[in-house]
C-alpha atoms as a PDB file:
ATOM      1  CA  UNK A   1      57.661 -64.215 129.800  1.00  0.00           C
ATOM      2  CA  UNK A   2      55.729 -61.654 127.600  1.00  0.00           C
ATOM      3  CA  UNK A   3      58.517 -61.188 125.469  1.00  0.00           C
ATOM      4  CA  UNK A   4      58.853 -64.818 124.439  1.00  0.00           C
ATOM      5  CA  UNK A   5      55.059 -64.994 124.131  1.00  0.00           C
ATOM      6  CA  UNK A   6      55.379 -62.392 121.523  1.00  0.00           C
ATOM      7  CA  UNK A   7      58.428 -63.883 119.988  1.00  0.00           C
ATOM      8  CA  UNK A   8      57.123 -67.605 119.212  1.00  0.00           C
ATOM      9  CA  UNK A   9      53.929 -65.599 118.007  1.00  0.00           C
ATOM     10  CA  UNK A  10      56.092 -63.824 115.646  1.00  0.00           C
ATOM     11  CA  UNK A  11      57.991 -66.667 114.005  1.00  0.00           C
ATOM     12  CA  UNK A  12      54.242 -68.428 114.000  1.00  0.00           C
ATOM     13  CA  UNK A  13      52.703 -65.561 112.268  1.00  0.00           C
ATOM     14  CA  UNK A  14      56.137 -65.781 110.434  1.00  0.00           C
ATOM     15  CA  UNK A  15      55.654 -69.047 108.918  1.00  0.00           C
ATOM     16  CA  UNK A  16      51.714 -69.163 108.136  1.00  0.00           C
ATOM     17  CA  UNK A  17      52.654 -65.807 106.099  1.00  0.00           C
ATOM     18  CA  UNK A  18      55.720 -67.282 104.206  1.00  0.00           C
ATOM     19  CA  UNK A  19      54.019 -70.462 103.333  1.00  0.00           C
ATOM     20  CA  UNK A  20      51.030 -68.970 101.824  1.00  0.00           C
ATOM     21  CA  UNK A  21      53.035 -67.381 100.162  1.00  0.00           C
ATOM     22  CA  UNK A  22      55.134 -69.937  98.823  1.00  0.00           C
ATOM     23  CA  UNK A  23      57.763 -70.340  95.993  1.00  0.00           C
ATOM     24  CA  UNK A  24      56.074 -68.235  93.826  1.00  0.00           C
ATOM     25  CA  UNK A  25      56.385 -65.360  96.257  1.00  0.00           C
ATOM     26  CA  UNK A  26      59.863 -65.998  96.348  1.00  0.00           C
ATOM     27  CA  UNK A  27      60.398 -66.027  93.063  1.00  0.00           C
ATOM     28  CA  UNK A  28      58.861 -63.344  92.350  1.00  0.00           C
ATOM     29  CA  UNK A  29      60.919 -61.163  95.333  1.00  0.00           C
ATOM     30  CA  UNK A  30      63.937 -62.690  93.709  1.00  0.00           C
ATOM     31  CA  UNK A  31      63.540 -61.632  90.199  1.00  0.00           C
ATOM     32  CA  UNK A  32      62.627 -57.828  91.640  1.00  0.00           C
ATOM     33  CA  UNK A  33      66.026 -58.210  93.330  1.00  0.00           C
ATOM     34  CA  UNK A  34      67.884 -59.317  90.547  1.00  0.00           C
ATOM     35  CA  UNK A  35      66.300 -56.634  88.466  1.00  0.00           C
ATOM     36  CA  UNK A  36      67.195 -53.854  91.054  1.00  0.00           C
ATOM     37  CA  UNK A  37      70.742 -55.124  91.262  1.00  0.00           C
ATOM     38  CA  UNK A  38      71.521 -55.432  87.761  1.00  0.00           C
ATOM     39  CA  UNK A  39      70.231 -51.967  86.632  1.00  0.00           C
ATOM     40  CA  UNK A  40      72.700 -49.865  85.524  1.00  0.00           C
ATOM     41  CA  UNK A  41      72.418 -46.716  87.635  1.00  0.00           C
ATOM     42  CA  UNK A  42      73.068 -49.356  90.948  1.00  0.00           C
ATOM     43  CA  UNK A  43      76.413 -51.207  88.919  1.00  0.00           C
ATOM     44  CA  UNK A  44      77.384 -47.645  88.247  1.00  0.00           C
ATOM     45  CA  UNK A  45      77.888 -47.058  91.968  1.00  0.00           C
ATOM     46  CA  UNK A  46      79.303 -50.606  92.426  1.00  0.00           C
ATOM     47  CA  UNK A  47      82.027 -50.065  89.662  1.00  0.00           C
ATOM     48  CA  UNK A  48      82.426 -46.563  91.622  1.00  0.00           C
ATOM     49  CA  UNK A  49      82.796 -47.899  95.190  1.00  0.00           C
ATOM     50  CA  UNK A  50      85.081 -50.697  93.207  1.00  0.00           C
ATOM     51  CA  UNK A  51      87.444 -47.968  92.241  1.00  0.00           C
ATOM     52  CA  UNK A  52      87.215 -46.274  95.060  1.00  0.00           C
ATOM     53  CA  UNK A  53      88.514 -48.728  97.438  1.00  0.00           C
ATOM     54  CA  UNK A  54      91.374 -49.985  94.482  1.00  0.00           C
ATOM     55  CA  UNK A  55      92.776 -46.404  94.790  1.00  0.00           C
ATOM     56  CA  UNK A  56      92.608 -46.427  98.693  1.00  0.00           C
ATOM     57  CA  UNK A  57      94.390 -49.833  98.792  1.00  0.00           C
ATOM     58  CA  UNK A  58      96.866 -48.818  96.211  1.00  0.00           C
ATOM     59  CA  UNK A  59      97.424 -45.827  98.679  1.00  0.00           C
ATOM     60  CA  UNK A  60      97.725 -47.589 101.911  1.00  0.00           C
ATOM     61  CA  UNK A  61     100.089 -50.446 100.047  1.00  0.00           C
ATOM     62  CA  UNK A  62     102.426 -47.244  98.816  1.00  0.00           C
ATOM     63  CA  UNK A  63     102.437 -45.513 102.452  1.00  0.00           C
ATOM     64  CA  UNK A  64     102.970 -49.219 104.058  1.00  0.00           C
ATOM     65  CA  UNK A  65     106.129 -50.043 101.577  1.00  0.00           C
ATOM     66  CA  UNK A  66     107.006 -46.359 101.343  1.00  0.00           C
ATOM     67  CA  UNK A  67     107.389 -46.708 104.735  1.00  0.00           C
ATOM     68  CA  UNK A  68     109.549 -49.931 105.289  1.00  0.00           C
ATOM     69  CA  UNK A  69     111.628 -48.523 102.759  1.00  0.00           C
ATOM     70  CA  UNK A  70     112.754 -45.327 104.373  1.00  0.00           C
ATOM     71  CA  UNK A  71     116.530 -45.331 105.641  1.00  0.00           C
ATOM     72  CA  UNK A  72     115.957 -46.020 109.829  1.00  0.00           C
ATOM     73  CA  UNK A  73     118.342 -44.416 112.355  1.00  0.00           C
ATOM     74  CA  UNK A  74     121.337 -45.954 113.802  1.00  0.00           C
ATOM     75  CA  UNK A  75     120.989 -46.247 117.787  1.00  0.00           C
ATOM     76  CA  UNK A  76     123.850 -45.418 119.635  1.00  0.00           C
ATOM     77  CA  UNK A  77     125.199 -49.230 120.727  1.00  0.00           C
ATOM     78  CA  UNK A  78     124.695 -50.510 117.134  1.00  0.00           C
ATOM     79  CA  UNK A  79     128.112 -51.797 115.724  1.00  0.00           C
ATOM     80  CA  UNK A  80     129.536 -50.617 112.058  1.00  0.00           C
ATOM     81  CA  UNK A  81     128.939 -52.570 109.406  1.00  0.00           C
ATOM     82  CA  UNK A  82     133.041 -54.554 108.415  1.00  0.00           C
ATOM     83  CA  UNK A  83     134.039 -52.978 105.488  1.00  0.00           C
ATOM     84  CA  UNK A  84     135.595 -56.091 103.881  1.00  0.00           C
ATOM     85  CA  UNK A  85     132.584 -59.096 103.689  1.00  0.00           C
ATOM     86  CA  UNK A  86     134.661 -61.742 103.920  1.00  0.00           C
ATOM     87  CA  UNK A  87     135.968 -60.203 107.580  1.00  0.00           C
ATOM     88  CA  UNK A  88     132.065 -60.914 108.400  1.00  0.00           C
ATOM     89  CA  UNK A  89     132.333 -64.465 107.037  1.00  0.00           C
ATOM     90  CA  UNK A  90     130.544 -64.051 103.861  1.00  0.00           C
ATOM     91  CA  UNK A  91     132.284 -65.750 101.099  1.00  0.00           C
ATOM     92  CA  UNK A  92     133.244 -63.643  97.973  1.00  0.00           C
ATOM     93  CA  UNK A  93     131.476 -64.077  95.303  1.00  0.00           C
ATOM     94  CA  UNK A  94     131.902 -61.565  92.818  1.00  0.00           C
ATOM     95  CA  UNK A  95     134.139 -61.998  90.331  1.00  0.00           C
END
């Protein structure tokens, strides 16, 4: 019961705060913000964490099709390929 006590007297004290404040406040916190994020020590690091996770996608993407494109083992039961395609029912089409 305390807890919720404390909690409704948080978003109250909240509220009164943020509407004294007003639009101006927020204006105000959101021009600081832009500021910050458009300075060019912070885009540095996003153009550097932007490269950095290009490269490690490029790397996965070559490992994944790397992968799939590696020649897989023949089991045991498998059957041999026919040697003539149109034994296999495929029609001939080169010419």
């Amino acid at each position: 019961m305390k807890g919720k006590i404390l909690l409704v007297v948080g978003v109250g004290v909240g509220y009164v705060l943020g509407a004294k404040a007003g639009r101006e406040r927020y204006e105000s916190i959101k021009r600081l913000t832009d500021k910050f994020w458009h300075s060019k020590s912070v885009q540095k690091q996003v153009h550097t964490a932007e490269d950095f996770v290009k490269d490690q996608t490029k790397k996965v993407v070559s490992q994944v099709t790397g992968a799939s494109k590696s020649p897989q083992r023949k089991s045991s039961t498998a059957r041999p390929a026919p040697r003539n395609p149109s034994a296999a029912g495929y029609a001939a089409t080169e010419k």
